[in-house]
C-alpha atoms as a PDB file:
ATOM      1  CA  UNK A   1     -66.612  43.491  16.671  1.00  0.00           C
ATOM      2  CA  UNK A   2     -64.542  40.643  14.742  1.00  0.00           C
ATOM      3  CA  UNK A   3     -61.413  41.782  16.498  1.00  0.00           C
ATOM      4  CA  UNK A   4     -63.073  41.095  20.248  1.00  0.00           C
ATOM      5  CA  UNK A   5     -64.294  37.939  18.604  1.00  0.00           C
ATOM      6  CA  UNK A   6     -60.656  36.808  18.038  1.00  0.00           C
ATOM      7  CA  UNK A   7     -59.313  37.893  21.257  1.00  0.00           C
ATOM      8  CA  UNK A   8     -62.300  35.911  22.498  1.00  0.00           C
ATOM      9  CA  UNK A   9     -61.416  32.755  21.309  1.00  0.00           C
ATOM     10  CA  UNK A  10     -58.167  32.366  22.842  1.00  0.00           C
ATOM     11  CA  UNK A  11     -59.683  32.490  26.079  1.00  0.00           C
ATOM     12  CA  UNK A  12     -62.969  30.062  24.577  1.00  0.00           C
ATOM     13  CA  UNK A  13     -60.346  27.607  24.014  1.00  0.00           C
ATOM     14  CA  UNK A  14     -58.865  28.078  27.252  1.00  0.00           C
ATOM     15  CA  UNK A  15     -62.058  27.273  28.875  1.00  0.00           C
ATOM     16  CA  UNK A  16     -62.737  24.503  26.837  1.00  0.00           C
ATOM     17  CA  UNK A  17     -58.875  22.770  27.336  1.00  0.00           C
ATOM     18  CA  UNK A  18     -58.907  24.183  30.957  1.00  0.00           C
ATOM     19  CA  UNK A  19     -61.019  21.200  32.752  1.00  0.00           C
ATOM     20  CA  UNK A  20     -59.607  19.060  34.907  1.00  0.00           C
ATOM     21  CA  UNK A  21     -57.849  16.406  33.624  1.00  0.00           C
ATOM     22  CA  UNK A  22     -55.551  14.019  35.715  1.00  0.00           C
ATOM     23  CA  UNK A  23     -56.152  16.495  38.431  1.00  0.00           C
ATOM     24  CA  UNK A  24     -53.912  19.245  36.748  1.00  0.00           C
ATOM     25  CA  UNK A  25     -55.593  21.925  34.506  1.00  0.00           C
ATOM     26  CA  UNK A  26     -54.316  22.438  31.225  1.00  0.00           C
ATOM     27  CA  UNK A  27     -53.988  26.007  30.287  1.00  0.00           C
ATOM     28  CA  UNK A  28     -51.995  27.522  27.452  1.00  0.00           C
ATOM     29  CA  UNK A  29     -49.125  29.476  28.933  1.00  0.00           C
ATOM     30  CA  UNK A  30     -49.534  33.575  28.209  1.00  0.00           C
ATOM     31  CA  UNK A  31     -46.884  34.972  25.718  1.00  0.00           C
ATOM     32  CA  UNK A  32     -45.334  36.748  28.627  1.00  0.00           C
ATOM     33  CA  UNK A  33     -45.486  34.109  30.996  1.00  0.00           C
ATOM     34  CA  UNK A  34     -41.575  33.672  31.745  1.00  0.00           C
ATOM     35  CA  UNK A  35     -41.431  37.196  33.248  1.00  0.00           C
ATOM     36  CA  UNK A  36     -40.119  37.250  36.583  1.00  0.00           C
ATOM     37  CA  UNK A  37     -43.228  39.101  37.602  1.00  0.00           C
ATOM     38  CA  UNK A  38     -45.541  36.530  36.809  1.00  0.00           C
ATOM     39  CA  UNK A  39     -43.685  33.991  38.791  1.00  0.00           C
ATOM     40  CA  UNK A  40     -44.285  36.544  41.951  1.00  0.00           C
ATOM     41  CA  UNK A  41     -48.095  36.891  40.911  1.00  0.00           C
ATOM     42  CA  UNK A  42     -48.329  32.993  41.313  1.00  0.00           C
ATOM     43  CA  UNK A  43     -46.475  32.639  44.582  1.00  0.00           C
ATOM     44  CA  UNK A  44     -48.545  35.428  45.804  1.00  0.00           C
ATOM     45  CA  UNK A  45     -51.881  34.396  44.452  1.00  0.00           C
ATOM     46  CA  UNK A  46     -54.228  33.282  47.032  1.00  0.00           C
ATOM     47  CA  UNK A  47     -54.885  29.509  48.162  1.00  0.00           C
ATOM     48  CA  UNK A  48     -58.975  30.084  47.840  1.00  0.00           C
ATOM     49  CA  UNK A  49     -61.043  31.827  45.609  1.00  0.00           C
ATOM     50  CA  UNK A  50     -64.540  32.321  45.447  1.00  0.00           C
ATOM     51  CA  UNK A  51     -64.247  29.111  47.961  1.00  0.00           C
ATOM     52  CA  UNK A  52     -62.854  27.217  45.742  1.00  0.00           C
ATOM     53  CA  UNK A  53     -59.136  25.658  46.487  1.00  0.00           C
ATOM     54  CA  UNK A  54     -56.269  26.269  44.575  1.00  0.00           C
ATOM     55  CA  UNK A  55     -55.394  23.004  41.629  1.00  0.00           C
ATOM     56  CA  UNK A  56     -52.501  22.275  39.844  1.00  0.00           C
ATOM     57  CA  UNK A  57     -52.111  24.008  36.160  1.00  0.00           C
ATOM     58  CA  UNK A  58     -49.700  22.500  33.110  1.00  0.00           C
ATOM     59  CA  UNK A  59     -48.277  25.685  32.194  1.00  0.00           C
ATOM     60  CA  UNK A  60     -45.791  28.465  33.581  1.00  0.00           C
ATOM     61  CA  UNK A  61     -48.014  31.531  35.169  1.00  0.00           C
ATOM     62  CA  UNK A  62     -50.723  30.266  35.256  1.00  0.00           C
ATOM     63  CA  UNK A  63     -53.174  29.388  38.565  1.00  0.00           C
ATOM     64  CA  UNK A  64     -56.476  27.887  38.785  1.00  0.00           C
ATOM     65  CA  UNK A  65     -59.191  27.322  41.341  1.00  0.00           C
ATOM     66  CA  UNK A  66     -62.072  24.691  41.589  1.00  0.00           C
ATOM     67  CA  UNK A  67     -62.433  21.606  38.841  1.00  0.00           C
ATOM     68  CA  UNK A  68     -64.755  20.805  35.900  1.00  0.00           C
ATOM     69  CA  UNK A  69     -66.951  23.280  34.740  1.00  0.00           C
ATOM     70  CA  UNK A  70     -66.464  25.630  37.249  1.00  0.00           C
ATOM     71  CA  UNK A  71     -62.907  26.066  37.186  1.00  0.00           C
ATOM     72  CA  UNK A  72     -61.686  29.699  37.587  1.00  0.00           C
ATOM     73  CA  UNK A  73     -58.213  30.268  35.850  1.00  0.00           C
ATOM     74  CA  UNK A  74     -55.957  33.366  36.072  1.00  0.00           C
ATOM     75  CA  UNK A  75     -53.140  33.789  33.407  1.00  0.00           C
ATOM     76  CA  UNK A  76     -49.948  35.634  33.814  1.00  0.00           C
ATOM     77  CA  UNK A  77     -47.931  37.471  30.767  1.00  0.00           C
ATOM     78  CA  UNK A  78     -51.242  38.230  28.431  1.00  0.00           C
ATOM     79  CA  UNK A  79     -50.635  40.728  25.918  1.00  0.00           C
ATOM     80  CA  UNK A  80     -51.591  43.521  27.446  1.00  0.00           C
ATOM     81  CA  UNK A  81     -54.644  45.031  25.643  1.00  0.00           C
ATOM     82  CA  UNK A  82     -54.776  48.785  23.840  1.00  0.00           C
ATOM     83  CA  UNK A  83     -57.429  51.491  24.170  1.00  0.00           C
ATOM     84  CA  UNK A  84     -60.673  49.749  23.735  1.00  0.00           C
ATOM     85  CA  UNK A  85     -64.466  50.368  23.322  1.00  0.00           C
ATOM     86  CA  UNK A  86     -65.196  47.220  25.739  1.00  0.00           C
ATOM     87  CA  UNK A  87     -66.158  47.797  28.891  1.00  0.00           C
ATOM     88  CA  UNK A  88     -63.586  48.771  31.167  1.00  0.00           C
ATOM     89  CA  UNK A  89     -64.196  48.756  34.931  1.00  0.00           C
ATOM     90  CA  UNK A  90     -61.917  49.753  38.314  1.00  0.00           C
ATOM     91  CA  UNK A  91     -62.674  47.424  40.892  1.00  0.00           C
ATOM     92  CA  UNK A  92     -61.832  47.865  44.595  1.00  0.00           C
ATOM     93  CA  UNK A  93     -61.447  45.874  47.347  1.00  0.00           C
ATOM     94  CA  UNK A  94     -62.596  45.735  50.960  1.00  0.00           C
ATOM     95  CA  UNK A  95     -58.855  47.506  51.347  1.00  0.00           C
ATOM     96  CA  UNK A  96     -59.612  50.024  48.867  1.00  0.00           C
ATOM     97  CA  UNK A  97     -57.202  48.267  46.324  1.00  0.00           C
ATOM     98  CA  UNK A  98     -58.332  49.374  42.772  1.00  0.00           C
ATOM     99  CA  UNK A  99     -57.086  47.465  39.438  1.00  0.00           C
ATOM    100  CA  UNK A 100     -58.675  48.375  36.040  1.00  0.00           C
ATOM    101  CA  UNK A 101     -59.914  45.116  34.130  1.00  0.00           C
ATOM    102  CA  UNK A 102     -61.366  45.114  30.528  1.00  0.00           C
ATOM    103  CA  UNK A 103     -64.738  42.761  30.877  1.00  0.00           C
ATOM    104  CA  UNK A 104     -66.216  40.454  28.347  1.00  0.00           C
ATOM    105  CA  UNK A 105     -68.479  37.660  28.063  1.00  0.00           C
ATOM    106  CA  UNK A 106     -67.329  34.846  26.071  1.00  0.00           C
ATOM    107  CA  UNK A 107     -69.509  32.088  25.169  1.00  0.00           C
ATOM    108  CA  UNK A 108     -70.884  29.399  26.950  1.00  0.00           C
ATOM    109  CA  UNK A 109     -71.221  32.058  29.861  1.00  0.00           C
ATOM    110  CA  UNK A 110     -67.768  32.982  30.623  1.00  0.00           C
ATOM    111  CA  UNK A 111     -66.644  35.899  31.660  1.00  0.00           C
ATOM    112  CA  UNK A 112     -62.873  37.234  30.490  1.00  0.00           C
ATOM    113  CA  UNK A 113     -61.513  40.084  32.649  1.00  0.00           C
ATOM    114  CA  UNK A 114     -58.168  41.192  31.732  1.00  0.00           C
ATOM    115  CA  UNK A 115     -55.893  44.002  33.392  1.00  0.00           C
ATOM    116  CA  UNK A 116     -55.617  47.819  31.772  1.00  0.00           C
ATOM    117  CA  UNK A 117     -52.859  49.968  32.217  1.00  0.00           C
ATOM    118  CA  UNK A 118     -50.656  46.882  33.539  1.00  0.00           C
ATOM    119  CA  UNK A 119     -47.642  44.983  32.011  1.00  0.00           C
ATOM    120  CA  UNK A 120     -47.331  42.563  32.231  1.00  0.00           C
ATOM    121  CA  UNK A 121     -51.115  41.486  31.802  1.00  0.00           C
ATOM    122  CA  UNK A 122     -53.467  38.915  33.908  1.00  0.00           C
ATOM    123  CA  UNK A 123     -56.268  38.022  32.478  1.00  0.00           C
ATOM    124  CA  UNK A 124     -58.880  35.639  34.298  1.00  0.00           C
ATOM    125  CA  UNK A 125     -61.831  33.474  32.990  1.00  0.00           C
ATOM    126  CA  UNK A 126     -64.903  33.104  35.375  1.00  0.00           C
ATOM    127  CA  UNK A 127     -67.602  30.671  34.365  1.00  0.00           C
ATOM    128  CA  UNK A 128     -70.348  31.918  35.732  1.00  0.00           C
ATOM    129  CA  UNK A 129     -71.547  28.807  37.473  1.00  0.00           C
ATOM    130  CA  UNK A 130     -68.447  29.435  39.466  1.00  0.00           C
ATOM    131  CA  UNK A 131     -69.719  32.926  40.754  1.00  0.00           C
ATOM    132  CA  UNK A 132     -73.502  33.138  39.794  1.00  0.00           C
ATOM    133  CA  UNK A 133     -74.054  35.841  41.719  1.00  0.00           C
ATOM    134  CA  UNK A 134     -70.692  37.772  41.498  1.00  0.00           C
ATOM    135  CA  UNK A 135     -68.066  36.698  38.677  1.00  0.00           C
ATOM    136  CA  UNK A 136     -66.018  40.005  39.440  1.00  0.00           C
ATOM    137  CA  UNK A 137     -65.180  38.360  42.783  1.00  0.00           C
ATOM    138  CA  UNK A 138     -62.746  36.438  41.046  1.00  0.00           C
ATOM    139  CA  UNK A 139     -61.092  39.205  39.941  1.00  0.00           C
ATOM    140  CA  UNK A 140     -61.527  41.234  43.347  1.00  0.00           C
ATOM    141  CA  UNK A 141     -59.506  38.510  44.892  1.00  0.00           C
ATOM    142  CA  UNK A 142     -56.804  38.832  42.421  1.00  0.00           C
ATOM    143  CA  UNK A 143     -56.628  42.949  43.455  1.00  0.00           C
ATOM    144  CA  UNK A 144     -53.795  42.522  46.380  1.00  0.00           C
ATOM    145  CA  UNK A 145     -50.953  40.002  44.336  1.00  0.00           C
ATOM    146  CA  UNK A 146     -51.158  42.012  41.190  1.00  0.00           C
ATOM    147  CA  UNK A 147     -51.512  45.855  42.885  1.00  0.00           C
ATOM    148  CA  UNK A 148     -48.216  45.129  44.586  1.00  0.00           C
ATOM    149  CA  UNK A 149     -46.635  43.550  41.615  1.00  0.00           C
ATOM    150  CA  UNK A 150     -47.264  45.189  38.665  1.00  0.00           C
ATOM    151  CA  UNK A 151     -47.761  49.056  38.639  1.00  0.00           C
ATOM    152  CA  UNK A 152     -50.835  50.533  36.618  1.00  0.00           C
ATOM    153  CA  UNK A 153     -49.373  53.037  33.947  1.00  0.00           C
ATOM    154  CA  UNK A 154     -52.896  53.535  32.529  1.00  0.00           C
ATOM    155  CA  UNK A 155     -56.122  53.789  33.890  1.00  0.00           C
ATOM    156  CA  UNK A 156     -59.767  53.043  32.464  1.00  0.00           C
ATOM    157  CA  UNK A 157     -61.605  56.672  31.038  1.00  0.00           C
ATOM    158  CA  UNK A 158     -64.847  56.877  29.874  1.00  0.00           C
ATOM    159  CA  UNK A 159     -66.425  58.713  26.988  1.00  0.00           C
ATOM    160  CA  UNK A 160     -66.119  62.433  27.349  1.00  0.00           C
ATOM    161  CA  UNK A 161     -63.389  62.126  30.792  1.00  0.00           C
ATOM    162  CA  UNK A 162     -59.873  63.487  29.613  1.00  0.00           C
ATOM    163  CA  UNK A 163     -56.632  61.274  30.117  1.00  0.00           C
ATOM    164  CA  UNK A 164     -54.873  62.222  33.193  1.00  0.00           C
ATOM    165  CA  UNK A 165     -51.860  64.335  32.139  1.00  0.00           C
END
């Protein structure tokens, strides 16, 4: 429990320095964030999401979408996170593309979903006044850039299913 509380507050503080300021978003660059990949994942990431248009970000891999309070922000180069107890979900897209993403809810009603099984990571925060209805959709939209960038080598189980061998 106290170690999801400390990954959690990374990505609080993230929220909380990623409004709009000046009309950039500042968000703290991942640890990762100079890998070539990540530059790809940004070049690839889509204009829109959720509706919202793309804004300009202060740090290297990083994107965001929307302004204020409802700012959506995807990071590139996240350490990628180990076997966990949190919930870990596949989600697929109209196209059938699946990416694994660990899920928690951070305060102040924001949702964290970070990649599984893929390195380097991308984790994204959703408010969910951004996505009331949906916050995964943020992550959905994410599925094509990062599926043909960055291979899964691990794949969400649950209690009692057996690693694929």
């Amino acid at each position: 429990m106290l170690r999801s509380r400390l990954l959690a507050l990374p990505a609080a503080g993230l929220m909380a320095l990623g409004l709009v300021s000046c009309g950039t978003v500042t968000v703290p660059a991942g640890a990762d964030a100079a890998n070539p990949v990540c530059a790809d994942i940004v070049l690839g990431a889509p204009p829109e999401v959720l509706g919202m248009e793309r804004a300009e970000t202060s740090s290297q891999g990083t994107v965001a979408w929307g302004s204020g309070e409802d700012t959506i922000v995807m990071r590139c180069g996240v350490t990628p996170p180990g076997p966990t107890t949190d919930l870990c979900t596949t989600l697929a897209d109209g196209d059938g593309v699946e990416v694994d993403w660990i899920v928690r809810e951070l305060e102040d009603e924001v949702f964290l979903y970070t990649t599984y099984g893929r390195e380097p990571a991308v984790d994204v925060t959703v408010p969910r006044s951004a996505a009331p209805d949906q916050p995964s959709g943020a992550a959905l939209a994410l599925s094509q850039v990062i599926s043909r960038n960055i291979e899964a080598t691990d794949f969400c189980i649950g209690p009692g299913d057996q690693p694929a061998q």
